[in-house]
Protein backbone atom coordinates (compact mmCIF):
# COMPACT_ATOMS: atom_id res chain seq x y z
CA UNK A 1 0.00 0.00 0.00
CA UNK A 2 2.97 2.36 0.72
CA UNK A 3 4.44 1.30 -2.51
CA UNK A 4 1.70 2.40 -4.25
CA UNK A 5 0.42 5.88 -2.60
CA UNK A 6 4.14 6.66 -3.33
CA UNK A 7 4.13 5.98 -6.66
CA UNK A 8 1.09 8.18 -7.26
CA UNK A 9 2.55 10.92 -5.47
CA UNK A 10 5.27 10.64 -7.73
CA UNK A 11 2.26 10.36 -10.61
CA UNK A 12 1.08 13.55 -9.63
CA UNK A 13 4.41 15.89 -9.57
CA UNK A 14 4.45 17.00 -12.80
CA UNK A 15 0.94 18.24 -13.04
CA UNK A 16 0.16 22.03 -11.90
CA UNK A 17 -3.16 22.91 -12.35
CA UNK A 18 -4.66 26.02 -12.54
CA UNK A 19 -8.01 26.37 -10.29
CA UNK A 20 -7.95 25.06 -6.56
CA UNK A 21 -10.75 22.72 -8.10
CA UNK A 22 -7.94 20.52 -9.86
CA UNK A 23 -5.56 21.36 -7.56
CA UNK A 24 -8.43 19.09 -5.09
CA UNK A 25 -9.09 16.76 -7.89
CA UNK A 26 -5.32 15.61 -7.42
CA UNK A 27 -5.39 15.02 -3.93
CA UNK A 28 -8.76 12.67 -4.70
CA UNK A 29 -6.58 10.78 -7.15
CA UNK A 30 -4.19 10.10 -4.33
CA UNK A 31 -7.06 8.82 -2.00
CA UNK A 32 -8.52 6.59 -4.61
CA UNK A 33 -4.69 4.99 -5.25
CA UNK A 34 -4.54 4.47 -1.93
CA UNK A 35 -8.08 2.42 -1.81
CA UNK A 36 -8.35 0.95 -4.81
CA UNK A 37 -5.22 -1.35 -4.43
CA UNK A 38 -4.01 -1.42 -7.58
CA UNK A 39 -0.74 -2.63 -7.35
CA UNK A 40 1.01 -5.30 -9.03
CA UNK A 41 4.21 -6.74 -8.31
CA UNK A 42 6.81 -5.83 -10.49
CA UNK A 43 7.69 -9.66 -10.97
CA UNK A 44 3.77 -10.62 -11.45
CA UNK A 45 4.26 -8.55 -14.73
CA UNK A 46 7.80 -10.03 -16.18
CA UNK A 47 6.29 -13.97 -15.39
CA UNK A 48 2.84 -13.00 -17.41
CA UNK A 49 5.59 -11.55 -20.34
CA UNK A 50 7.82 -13.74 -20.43
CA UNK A 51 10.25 -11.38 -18.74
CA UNK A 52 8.68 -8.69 -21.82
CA UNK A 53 9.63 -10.85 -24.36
CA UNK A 54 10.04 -9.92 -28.37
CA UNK A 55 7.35 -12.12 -29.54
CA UNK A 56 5.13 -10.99 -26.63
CA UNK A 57 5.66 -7.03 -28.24
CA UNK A 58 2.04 -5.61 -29.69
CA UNK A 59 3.73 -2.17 -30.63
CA UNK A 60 5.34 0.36 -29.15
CA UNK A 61 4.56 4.40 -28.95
CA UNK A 62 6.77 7.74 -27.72
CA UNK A 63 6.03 5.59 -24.06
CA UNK A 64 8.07 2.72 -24.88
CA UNK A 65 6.65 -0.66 -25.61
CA UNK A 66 3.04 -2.14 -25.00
CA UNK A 67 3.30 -6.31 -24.04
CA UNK A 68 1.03 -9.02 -24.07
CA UNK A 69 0.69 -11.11 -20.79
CA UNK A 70 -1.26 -13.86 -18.92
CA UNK A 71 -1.78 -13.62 -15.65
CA UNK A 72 -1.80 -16.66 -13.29
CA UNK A 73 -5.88 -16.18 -12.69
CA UNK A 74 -6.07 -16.64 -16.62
CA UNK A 75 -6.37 -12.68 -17.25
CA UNK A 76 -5.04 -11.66 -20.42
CA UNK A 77 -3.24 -8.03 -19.93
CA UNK A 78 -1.45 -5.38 -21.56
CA UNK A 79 1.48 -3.63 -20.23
CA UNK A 80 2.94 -0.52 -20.87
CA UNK A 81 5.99 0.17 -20.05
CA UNK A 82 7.65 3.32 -19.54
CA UNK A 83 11.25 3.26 -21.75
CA UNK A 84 13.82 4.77 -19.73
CA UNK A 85 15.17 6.96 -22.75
CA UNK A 86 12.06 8.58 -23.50
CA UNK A 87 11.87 12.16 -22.49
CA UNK A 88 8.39 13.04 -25.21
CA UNK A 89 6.64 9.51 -23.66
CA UNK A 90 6.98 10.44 -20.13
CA UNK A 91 4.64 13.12 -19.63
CA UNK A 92 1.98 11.37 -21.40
CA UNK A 93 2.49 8.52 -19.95
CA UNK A 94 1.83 9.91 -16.18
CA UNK A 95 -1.00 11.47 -17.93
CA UNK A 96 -2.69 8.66 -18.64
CA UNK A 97 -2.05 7.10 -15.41
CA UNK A 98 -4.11 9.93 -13.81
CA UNK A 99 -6.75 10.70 -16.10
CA UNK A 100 -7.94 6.68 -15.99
CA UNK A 101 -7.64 5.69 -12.33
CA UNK A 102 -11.51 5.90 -11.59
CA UNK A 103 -12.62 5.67 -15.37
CA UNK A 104 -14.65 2.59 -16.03
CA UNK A 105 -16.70 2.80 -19.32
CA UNK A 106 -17.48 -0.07 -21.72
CA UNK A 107 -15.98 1.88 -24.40
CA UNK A 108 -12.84 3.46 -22.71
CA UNK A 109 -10.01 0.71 -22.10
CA UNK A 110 -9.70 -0.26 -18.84
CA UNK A 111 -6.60 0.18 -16.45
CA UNK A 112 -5.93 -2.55 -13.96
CA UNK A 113 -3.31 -1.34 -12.28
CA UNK A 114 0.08 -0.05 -11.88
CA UNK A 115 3.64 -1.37 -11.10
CA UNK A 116 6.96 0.94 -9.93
CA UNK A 117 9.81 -1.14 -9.08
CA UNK A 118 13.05 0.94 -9.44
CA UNK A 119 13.20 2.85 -12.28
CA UNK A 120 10.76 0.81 -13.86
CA UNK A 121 6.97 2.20 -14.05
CA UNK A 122 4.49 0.67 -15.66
CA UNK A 123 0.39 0.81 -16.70
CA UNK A 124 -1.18 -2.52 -16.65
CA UNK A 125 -4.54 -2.75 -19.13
CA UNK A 126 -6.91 -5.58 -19.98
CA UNK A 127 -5.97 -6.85 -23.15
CA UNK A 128 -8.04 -5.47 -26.51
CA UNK A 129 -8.15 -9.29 -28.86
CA UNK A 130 -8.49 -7.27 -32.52
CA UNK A 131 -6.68 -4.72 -33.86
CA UNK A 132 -6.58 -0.33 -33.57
CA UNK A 133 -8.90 0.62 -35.62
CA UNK A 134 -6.89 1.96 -38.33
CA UNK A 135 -5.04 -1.30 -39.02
CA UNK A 136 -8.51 -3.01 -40.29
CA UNK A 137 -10.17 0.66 -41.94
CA UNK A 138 -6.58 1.46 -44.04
CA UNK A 139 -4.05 -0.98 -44.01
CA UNK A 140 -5.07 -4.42 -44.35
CA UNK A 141 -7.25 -6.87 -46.33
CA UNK A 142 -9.74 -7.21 -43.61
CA UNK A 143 -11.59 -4.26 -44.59
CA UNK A 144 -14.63 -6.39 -45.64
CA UNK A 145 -14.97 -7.50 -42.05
CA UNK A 146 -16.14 -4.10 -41.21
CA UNK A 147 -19.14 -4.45 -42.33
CA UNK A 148 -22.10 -1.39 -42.39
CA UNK A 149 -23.44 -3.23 -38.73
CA UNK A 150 -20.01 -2.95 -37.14
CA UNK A 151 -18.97 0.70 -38.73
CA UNK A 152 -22.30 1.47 -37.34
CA UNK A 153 -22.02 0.19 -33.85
CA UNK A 154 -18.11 1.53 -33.64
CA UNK A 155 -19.67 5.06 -34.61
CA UNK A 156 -22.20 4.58 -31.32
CA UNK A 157 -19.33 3.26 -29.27
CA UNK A 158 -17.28 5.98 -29.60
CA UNK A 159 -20.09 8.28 -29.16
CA UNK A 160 -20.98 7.02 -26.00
CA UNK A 161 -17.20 6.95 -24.72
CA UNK A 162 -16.82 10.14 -25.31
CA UNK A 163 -20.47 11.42 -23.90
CA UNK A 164 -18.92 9.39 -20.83
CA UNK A 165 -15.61 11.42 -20.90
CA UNK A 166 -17.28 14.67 -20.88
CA UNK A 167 -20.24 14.69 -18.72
CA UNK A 168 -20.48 11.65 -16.81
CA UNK A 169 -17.01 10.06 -15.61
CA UNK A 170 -15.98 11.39 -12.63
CA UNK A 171 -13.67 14.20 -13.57
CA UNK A 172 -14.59 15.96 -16.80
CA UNK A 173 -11.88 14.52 -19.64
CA UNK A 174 -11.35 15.57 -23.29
CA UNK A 175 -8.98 13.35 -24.92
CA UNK A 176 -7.90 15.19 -26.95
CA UNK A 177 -6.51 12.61 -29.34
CA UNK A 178 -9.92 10.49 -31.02
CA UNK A 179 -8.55 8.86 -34.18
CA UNK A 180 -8.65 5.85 -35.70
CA UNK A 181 -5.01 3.92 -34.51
CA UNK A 182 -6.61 5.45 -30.99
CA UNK A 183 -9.54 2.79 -31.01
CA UNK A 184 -9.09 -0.31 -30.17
CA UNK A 185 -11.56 -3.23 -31.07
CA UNK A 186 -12.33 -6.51 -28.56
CA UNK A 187 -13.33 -9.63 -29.54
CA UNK A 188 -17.16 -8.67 -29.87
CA UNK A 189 -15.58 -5.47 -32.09
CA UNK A 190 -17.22 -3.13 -29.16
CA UNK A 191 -14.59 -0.35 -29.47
CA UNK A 192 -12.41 1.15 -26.89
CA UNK A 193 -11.44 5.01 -26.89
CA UNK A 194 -7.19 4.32 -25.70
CA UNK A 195 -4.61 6.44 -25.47
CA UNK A 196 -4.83 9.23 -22.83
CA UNK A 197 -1.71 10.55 -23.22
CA UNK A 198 -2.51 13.68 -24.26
CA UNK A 199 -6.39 13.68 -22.58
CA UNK A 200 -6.75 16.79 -20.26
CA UNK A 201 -8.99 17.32 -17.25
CA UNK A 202 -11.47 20.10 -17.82
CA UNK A 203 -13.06 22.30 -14.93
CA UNK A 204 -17.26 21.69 -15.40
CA UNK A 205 -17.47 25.27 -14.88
CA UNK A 206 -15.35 26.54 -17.75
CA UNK A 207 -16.40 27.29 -21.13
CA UNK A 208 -12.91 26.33 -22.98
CA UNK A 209 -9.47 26.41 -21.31
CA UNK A 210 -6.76 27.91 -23.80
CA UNK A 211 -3.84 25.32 -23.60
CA UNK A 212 -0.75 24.16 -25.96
CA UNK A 213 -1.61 22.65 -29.06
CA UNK A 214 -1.15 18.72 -29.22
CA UNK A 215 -2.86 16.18 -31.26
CA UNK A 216 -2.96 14.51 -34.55
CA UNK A 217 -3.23 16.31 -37.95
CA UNK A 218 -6.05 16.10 -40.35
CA UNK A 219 -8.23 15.33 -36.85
CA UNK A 220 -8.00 18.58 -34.62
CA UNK A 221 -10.20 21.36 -34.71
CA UNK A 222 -9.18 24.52 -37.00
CA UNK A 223 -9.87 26.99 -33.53
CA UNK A 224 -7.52 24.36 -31.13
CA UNK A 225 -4.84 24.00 -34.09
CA UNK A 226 -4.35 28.15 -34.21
CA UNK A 227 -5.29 29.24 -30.79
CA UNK A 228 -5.29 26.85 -28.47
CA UNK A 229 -8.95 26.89 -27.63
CA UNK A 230 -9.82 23.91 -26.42
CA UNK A 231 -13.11 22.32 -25.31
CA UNK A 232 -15.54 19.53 -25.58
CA UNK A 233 -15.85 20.64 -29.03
CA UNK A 234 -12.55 19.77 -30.04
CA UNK A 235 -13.10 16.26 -29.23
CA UNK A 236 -16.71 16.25 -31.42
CA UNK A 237 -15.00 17.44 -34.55
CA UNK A 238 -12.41 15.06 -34.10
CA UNK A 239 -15.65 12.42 -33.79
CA UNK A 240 -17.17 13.85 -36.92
CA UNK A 241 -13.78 13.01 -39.05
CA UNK A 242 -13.60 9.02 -37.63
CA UNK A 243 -17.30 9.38 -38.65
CA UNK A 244 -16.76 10.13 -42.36
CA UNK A 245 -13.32 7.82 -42.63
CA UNK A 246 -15.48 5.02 -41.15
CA UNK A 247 -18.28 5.62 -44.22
CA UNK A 248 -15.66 6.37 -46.66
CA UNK A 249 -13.23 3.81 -45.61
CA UNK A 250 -10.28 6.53 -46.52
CA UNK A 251 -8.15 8.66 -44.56
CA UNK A 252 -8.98 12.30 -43.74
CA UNK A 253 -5.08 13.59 -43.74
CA UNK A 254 -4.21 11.91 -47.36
CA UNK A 255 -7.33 12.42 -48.78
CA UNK A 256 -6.29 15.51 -50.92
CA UNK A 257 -3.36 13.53 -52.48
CA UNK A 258 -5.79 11.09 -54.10
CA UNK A 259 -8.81 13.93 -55.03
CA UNK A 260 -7.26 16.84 -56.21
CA UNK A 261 -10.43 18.85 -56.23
CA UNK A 262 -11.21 18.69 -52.53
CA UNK A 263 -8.43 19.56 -50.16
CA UNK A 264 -9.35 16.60 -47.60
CA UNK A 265 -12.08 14.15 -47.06
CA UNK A 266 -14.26 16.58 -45.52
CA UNK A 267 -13.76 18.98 -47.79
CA UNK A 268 -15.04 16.49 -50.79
CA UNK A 269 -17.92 15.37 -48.81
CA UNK A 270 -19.30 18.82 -47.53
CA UNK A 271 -19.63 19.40 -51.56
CA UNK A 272 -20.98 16.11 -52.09
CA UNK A 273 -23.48 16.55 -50.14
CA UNK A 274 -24.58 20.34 -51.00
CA UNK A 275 -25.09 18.44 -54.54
CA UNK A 276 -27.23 15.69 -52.54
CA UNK A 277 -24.66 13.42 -53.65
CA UNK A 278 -23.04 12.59 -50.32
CA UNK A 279 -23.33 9.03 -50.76
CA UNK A 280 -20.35 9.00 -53.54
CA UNK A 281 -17.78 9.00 -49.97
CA UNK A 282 -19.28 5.51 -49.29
CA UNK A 283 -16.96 2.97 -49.27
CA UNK A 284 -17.55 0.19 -51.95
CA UNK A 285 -17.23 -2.30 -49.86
CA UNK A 286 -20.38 -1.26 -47.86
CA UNK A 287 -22.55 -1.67 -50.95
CA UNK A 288 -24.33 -5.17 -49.77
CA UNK A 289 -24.64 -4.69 -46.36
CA UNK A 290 -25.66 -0.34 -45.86
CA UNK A 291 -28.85 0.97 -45.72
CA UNK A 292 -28.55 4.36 -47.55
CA UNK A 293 -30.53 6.50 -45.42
CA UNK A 294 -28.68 5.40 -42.69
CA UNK A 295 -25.43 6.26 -44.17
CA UNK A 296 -27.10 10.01 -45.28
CA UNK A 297 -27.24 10.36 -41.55
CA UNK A 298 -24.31 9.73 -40.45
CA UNK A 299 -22.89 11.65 -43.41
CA UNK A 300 -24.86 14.67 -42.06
CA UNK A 301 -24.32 14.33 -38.47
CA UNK A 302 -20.68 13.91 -38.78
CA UNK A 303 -20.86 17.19 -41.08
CA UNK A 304 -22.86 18.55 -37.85
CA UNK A 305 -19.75 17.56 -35.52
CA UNK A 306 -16.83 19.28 -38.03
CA UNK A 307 -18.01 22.19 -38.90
CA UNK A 308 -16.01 25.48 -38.61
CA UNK A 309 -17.51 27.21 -35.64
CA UNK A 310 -17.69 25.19 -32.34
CA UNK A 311 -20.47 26.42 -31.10
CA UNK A 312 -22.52 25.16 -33.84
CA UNK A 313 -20.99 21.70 -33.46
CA UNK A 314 -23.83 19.39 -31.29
CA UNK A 315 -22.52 18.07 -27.96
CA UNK A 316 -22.16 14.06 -27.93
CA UNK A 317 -24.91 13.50 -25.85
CA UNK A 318 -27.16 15.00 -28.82
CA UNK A 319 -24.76 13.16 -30.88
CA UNK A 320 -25.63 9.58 -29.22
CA UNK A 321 -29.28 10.45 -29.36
CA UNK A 322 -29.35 11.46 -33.17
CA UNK A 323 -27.24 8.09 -33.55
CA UNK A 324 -29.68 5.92 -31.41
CA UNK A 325 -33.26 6.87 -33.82
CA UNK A 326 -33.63 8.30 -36.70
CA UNK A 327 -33.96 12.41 -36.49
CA UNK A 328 -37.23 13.56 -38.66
CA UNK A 329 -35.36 16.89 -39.23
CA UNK A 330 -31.33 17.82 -39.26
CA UNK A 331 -30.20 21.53 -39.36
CA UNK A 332 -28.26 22.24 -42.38
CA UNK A 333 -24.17 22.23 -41.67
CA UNK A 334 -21.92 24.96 -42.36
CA UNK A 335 -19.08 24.52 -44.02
CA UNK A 336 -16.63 21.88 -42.00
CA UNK A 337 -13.51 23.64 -40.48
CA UNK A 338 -10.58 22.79 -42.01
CA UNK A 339 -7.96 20.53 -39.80
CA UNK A 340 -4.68 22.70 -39.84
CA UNK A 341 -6.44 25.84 -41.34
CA UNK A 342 -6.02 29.25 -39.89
CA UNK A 343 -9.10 29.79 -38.15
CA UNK A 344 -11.30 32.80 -37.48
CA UNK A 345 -13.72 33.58 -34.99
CA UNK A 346 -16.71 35.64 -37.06
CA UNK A 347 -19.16 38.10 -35.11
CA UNK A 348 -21.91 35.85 -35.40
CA UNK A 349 -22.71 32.27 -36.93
CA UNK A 350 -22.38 31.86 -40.15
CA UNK A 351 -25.00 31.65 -42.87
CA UNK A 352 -25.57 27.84 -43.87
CA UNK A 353 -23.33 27.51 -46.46
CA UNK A 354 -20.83 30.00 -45.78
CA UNK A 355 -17.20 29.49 -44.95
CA UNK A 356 -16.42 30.08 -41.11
CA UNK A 357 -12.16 29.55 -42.09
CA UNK A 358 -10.12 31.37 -43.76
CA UNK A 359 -8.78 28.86 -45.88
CA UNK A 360 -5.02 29.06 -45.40
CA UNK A 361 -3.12 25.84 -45.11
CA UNK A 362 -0.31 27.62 -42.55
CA UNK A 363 -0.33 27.66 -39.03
CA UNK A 364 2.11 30.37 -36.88
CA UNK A 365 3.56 29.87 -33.39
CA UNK A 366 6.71 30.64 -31.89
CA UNK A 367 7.51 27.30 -30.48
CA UNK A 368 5.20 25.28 -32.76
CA UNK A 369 6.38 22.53 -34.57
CA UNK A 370 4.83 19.76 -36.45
CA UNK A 371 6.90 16.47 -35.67
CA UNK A 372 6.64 12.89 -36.25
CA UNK A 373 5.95 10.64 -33.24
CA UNK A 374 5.29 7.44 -32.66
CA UNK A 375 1.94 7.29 -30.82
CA UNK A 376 -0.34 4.38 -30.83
CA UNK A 377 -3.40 2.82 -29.59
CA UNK A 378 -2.72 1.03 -26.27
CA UNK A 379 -1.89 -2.24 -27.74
CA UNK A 380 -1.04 -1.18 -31.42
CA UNK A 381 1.33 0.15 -33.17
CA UNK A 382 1.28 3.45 -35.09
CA UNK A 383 3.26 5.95 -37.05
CA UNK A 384 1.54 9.50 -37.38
CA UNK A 385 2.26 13.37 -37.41
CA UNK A 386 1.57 15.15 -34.04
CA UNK A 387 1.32 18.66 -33.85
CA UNK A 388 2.41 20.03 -30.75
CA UNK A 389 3.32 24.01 -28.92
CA UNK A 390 5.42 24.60 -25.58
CA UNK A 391 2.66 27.28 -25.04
CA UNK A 392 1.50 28.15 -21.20
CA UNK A 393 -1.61 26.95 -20.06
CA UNK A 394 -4.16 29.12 -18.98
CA UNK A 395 -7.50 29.24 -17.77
CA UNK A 396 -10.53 30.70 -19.19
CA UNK A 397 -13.69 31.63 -17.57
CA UNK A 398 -17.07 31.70 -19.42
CA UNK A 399 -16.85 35.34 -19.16
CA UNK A 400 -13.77 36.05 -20.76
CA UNK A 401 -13.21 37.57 -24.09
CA UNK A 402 -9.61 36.62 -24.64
CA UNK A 403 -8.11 34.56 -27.32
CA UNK A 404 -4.61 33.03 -26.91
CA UNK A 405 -3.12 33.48 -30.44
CA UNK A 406 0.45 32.07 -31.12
CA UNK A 407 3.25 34.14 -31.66
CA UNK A 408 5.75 34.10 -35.02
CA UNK A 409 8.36 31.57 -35.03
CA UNK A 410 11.49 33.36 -35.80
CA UNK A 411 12.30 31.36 -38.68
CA UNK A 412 9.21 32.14 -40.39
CA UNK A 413 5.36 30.25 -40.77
CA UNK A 414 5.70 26.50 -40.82
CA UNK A 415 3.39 24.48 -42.76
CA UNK A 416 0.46 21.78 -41.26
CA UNK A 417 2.07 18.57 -42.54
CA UNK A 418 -0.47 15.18 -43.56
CA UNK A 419 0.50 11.92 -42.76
């Protein structure tokens, strides 16, 4: 028990908050370390490895590497453990330690436990049988599995993870993160929102805090990439881009290299469908098994989620109730914000139709960079583009008017990079 309220006091050192309401929320993480008794023994973890053996590797992220295990009561497990070289991993992988210790949600993957034996410190997680998502959507010839049904029911899932996340677990999460490679799929392909390394705790009486800029490109919203505004919001629009990859079975972030009319997938189906030809984005493969007013849905709600303005976006519990029976009437989207976009806050919404970005592909910031990192679903493995800013964090009240806007780099604009 000592062993373990240490190593959460150790957990919590490098996280300063910025209200006395988190500051509390960290001592109730120490409390609930201390009760739950989540401990294992360092040497429970290298017998259900194989002392972390090669062929027992699923992947490995910024972290270090994620291994599969048995445990003597017939568990199956995955560990993470913490590679002593990585300085980017680190952070995120305290993160995540915190964020999930009282999270329990049939679609968020579940933490076990913990282990610190040394310099050793790892996150112990029930083991996830199929694959990250994007490994069956884009890279493999089991596509055809994923049939309209399960697309369907991954949608709802992940809909009701994240409604979970940000209004019912409790401490109010966005993830910050939601891709593809960051769902993981069991055995019954109910899906699993992983990865918390970059999730953030948000203050239920906040509108939006304005924090650095980290996530994936092609899924983060256009008013997070260029300001640093970040809310619930940020996480829907992410949701409305798995949405359309799901139905289109192709990636948001390379989509512009294959369709040289539309500058990404979202981009290609917002036109689509203002021609009431949406349906082209469905993917081929879904011809025997969709019903095609159920796919025109979920075409137009996951327009709903990414458009330009957050405040138009619909929160995810309207999201899971749209999802769950079919809506008689959807308000028209605006034009989808543009992942990587400069971004614009008008005076007032825009008309239906109209562009809410400024569409510019550059993004400014004096520390921003755009970098390539390993990060992957808990248990898979996955190369993509993270964007990330050394910016302060700061807190904003619901009656605030400012807007944290980055700096110039010294060396000029960089450009958003895809995949």
């Amino acid at each position: 028990m000592t062993k373990s309220k240490d190593f959460f006091k150790n957990l919590m050192k490098p996280f300063k908050f910025g209200s006395g309401r988190e500051g509390q929320n960290e001592e109730d993480l120490e409390k609930i370390a201390a009760q739950e008794q989540k401990q294992f023994a360092f040497e429970t973890l290298v017998a259900a490895t194989k002392g972390f053996h090669p062929s027992h590797k699923l992947g490995e992220g910024g972290f270090g590497p994620v291994y599969r295990g048995k445990l003597d009561d017939g568990r199956e497990i995955a560990v993470k453990k913490l590679s002593h070289s990585s300085n980017q991993g680190k952070p995120e992988f305290m993160n995540e330690a915190k964020l999930l210790a009282r999270v329990q949600h049939r679609n968020v993957v579940n933490l076990l436990g913990y282990c610190a034996h040394g310099r050793e410190k790892l996150l112990v997680y029930e083991y996830v049988a199929n694959e990250s998502l994007d490994k069956l959507l884009f890279k493999s010839n089991r596509k055809e599995e994923l049939d309209w049904k399960r697309r369907y029911d991954i949608m709802t899932g992940i809909a009701r993870g994240l409604l979970y996340l940000h209004e019912d677990s409790h401490n109010r999460i966005i993830h910050r993160d939601i891709k593809a490679s960051n769902i993981l799929l069991d055995d019954k392909w109910i899906p699993k929102i992983a990865d918390f390394g970059m999730a953030r705790l948000f203050p239920e009486d906040e509108t939006h805090v304005n924090t650095r800029v980290a996530g994936t490109n092609g899924y983060m919203a256009p008013e997070y990439v260029m300001h640093g505004h970040l809310s619930v919001k940020a996480d829907v629009f992410s949701f409305g881009v798995l949405v359309l990859e799901l139905v289109s079975g192709q990636r948001n972030s390379t989509f512009g290299q294959q369709h040289l009319d539309a500058q990404n997938l979202l981009d290609w189906t917002y036109k689509l469908y203002r021609k009431d030809r949406s349906l082209e984005i469905m993917d081929p493969t879904l011809a025997s098994s969709a019903s095609i007013e159920h796919v025109k849905m979920c075409i137009h709600i996951a327009l709903l989620c990414a458009q330009g303005e957050p405040e138009l976006r619909p929160t995810m519990r309207r999201v899971v109730l749209l999802l769950s029976k079919k809506p008689s009437t959807l308000e028209e989207p605006t034009r989808p914000g543009v992942p990587g976009s400069r971004y614009r806050r008008s005076r007032r919404p825009p008309a239906p139709g109209m562009s809410s970005t400024a569409g510019t592909s550059t993004t400014a910031g004096t520390s921003t960079t755009v970098g390539t990192s390993n990060t992957a679903g808990t248990f898979g493995e996955s190369k993509s583009h993270t964007f990330d800013s050394s910016s302060n964090t700061h807190t904003a009240t619901a009656s605030s008017s400012a807007r944290a806007s980055p700096r110039l780099d010294p060396r000029g604009k960089r450009p958003m990079q895809g995949y």
